[in-house]
C-alpha atoms as a PDB file:
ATOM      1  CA  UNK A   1      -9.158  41.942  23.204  1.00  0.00           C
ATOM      2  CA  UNK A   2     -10.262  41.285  26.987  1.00  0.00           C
ATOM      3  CA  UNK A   3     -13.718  43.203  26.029  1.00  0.00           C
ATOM      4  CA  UNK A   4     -14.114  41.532  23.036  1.00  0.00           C
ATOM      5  CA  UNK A   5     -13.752  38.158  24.757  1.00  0.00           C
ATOM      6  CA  UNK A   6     -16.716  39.170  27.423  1.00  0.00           C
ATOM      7  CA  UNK A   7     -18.777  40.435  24.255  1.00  0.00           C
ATOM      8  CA  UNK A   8     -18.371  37.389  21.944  1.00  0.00           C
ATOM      9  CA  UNK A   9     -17.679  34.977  24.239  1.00  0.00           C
ATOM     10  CA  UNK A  10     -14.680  32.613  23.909  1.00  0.00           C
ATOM     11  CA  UNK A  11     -16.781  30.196  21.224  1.00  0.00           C
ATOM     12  CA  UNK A  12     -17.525  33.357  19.115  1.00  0.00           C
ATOM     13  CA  UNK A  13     -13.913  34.902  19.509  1.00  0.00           C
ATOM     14  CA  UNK A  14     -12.438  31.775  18.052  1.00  0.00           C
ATOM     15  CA  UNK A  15     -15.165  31.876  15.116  1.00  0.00           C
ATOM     16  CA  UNK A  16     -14.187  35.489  14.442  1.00  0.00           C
ATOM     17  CA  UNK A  17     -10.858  34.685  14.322  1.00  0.00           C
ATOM     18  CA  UNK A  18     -11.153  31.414  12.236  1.00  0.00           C
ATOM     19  CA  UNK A  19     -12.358  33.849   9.597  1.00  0.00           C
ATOM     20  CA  UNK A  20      -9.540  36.397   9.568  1.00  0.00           C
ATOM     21  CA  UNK A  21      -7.038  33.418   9.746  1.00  0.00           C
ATOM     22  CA  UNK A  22      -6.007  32.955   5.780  1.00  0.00           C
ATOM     23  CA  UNK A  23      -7.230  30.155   3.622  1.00  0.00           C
ATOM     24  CA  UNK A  24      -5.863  26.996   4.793  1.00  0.00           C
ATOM     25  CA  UNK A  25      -6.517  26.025   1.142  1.00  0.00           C
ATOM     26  CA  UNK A  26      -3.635  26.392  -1.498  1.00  0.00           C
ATOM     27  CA  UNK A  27      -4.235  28.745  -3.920  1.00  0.00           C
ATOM     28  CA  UNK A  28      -2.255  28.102  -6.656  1.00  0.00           C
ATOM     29  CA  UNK A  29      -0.637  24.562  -7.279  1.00  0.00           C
ATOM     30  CA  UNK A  30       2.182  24.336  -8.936  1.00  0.00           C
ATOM     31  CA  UNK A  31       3.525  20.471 -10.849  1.00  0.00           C
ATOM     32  CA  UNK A  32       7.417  20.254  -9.744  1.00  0.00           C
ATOM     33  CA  UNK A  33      10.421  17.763 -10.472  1.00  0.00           C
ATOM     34  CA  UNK A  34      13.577  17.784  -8.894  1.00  0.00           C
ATOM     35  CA  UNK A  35      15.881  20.861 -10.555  1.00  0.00           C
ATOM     36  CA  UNK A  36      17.903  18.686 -12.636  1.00  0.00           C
ATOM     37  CA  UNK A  37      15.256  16.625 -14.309  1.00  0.00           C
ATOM     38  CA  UNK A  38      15.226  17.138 -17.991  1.00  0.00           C
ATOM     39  CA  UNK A  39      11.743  16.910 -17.853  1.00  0.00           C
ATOM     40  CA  UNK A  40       9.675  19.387 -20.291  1.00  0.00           C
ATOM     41  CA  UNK A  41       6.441  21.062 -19.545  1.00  0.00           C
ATOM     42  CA  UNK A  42       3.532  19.002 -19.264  1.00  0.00           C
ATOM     43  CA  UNK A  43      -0.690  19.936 -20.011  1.00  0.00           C
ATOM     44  CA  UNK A  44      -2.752  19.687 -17.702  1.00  0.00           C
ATOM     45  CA  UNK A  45      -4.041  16.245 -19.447  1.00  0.00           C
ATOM     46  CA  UNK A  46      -0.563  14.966 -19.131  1.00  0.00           C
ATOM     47  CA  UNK A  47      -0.091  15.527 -15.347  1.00  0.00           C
ATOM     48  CA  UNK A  48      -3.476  13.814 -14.728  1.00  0.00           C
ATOM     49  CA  UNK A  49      -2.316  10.529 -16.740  1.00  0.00           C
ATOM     50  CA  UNK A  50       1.034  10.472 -14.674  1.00  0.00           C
ATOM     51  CA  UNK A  51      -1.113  10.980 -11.393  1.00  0.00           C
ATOM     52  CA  UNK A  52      -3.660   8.226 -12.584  1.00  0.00           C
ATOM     53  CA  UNK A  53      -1.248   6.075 -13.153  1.00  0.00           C
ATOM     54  CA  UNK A  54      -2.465   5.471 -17.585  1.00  0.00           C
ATOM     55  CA  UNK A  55       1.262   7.089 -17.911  1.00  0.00           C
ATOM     56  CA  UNK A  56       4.582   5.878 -16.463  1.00  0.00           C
ATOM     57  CA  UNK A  57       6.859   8.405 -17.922  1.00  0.00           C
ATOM     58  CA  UNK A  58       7.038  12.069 -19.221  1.00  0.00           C
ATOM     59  CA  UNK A  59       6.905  13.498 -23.077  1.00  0.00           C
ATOM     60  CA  UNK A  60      10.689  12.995 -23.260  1.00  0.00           C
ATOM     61  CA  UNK A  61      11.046   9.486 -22.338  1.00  0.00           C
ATOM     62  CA  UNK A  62      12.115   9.520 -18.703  1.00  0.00           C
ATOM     63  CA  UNK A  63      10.308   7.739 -15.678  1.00  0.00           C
ATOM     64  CA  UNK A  64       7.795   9.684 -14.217  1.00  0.00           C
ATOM     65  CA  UNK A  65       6.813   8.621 -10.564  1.00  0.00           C
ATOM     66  CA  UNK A  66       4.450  10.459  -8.377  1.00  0.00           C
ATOM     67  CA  UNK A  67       4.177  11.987  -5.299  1.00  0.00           C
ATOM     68  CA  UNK A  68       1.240  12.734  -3.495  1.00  0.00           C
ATOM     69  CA  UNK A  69       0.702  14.711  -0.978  1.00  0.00           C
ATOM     70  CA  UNK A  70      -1.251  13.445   2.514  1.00  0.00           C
ATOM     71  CA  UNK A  71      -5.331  12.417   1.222  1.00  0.00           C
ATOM     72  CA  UNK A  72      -7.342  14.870   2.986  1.00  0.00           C
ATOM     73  CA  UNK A  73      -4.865  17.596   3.050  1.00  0.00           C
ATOM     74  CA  UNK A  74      -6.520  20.599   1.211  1.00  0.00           C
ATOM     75  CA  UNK A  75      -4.227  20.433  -1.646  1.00  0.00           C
ATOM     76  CA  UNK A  76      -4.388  16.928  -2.333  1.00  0.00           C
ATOM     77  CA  UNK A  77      -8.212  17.717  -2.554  1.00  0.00           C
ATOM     78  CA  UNK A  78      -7.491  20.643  -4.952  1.00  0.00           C
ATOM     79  CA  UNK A  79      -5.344  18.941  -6.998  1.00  0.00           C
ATOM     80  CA  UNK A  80      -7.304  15.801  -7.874  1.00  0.00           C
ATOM     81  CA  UNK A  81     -10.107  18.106  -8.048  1.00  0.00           C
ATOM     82  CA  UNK A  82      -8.431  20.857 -10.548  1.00  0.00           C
ATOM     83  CA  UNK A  83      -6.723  18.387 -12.580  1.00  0.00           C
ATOM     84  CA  UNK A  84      -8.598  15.616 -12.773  1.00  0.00           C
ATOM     85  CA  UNK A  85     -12.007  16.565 -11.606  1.00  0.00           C
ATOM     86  CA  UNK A  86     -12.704  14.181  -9.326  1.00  0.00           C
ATOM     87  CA  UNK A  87     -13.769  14.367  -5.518  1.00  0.00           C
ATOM     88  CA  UNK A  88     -11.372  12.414  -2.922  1.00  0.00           C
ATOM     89  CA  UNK A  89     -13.967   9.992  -2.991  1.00  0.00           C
ATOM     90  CA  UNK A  90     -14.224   9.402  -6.571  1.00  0.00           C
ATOM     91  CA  UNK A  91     -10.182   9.118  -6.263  1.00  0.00           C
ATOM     92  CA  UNK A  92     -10.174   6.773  -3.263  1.00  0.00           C
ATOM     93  CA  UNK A  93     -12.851   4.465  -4.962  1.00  0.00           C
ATOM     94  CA  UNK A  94     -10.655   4.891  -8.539  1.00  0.00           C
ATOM     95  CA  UNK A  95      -7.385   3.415  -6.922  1.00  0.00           C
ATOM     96  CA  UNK A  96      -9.276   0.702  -5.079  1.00  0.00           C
ATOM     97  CA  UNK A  97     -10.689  -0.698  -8.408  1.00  0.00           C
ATOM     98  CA  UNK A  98      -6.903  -0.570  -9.999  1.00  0.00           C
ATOM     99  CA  UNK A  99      -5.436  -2.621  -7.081  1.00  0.00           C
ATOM    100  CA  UNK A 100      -8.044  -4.819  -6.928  1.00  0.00           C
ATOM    101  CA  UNK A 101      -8.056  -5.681 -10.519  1.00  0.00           C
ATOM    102  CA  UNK A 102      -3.851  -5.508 -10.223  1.00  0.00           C
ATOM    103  CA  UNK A 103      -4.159  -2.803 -13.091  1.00  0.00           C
ATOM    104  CA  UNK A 104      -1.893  -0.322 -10.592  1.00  0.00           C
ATOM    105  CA  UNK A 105      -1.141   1.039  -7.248  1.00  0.00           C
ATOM    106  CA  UNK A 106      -1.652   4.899  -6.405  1.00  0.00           C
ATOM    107  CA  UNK A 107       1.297   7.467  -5.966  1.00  0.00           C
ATOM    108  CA  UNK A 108       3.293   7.278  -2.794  1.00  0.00           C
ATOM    109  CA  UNK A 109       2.540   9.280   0.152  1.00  0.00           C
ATOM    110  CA  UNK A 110       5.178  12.415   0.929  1.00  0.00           C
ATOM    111  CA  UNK A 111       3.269  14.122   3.625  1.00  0.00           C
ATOM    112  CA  UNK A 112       3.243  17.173   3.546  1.00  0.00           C
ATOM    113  CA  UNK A 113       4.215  20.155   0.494  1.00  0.00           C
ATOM    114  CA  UNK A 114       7.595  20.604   2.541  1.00  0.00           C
ATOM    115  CA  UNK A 115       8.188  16.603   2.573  1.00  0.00           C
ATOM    116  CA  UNK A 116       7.351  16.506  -1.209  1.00  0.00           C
ATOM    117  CA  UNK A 117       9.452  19.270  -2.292  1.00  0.00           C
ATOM    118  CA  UNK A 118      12.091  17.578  -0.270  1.00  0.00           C
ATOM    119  CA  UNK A 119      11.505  14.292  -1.635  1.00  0.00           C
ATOM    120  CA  UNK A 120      11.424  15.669  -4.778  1.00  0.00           C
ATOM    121  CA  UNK A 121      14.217  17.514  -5.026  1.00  0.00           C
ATOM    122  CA  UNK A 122      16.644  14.347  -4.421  1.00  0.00           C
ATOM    123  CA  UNK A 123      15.126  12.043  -7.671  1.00  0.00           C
ATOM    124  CA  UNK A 124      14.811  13.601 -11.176  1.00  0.00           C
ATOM    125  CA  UNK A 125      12.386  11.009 -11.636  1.00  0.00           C
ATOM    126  CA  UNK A 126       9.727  12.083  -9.141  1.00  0.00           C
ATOM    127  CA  UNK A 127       7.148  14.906  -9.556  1.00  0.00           C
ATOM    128  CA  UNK A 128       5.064  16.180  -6.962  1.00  0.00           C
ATOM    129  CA  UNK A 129       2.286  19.079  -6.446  1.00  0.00           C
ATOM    130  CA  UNK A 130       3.813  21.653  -4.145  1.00  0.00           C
ATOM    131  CA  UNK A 131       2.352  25.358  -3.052  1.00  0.00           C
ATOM    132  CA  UNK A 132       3.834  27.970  -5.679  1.00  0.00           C
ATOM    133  CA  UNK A 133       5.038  30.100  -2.815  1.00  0.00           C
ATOM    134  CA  UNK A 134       7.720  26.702  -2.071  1.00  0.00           C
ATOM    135  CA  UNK A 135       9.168  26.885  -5.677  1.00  0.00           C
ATOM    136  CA  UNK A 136      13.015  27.982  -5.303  1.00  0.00           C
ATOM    137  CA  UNK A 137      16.168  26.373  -6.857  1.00  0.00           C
ATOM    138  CA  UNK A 138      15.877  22.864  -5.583  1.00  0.00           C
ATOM    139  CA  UNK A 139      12.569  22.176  -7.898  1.00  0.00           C
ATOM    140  CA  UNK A 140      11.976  22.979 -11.359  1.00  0.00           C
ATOM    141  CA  UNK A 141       7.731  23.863 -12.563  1.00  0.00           C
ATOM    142  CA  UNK A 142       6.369  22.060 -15.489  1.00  0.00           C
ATOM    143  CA  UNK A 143       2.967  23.038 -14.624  1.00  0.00           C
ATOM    144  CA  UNK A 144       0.759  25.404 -13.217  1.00  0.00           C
ATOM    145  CA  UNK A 145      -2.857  24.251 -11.661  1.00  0.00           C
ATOM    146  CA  UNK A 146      -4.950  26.917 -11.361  1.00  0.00           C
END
């Protein structure tokens, strides 16, 4: 490593390993309510309405309130992007035009996946966009955004 660093050069180094790091991005999204919602699977379409706020509840009847994870984390870019493709930007000037014109407010804030799956977890109610490698017993899927 020490002859690498006098090759490359400390700049270079941290450039090479930038590039070996993994992704930063999520790679597969995964839709998830709390494990004892009886909420079914949703489309794609269906996810986006809750998320955009044209949809207060799922198929079945019960109150469906979103979380989002941190704008400007990578996945809250990927999601918007994946299921409702549209930039942050597009997103950020979207909710602005519902509040202003008192039409809606966007989804809460969790943080991060971790804080979402948490906050999930504890209200059958909420749904949030989590990593797929997070899923275990606490959270049930009803979608997959690939």
């Amino acid at each position: 490593m020490e002859l690498v660093t006098r090759t490359l050069g400390s700049a270079a180094l941290a450039a090479l390993v930038a590039c070996m790091a993994p992704d930063a991005r999520a790679d597969h999204l995964v839709v998830v309510v709390g494990a004892s919602s009886t909420a079914p699977k949703l489309s794609s379409e269906q996810v986006s309405a809750i998320f955009l706020g044209s949809v207060k509840s799922f198929p079945n009847g019960e109150k469906a309130i979103p979380v989002d994870q941190t704008a400007g984390s990578p996945a809250y870019g990927q999601f918007y992007g994946q299921v409702a493709g549209r930039s942050e930007a597009q997103i950020k000037a979207y909710w602005s035009r519902m509040v202003f014109t008192g039409k809606g407010a966007p989804p809460q804030e969790a943080g991060d996946a971790a804080a979402v799956k948490k906050l999930v977890a504890s209200n059958p109610n909420l749904v949030g966009y989590i990593d797929a490698s997070l899923v275990d017993g606490s959270v049930k899927v009803l979608a997959e955004i690939k």
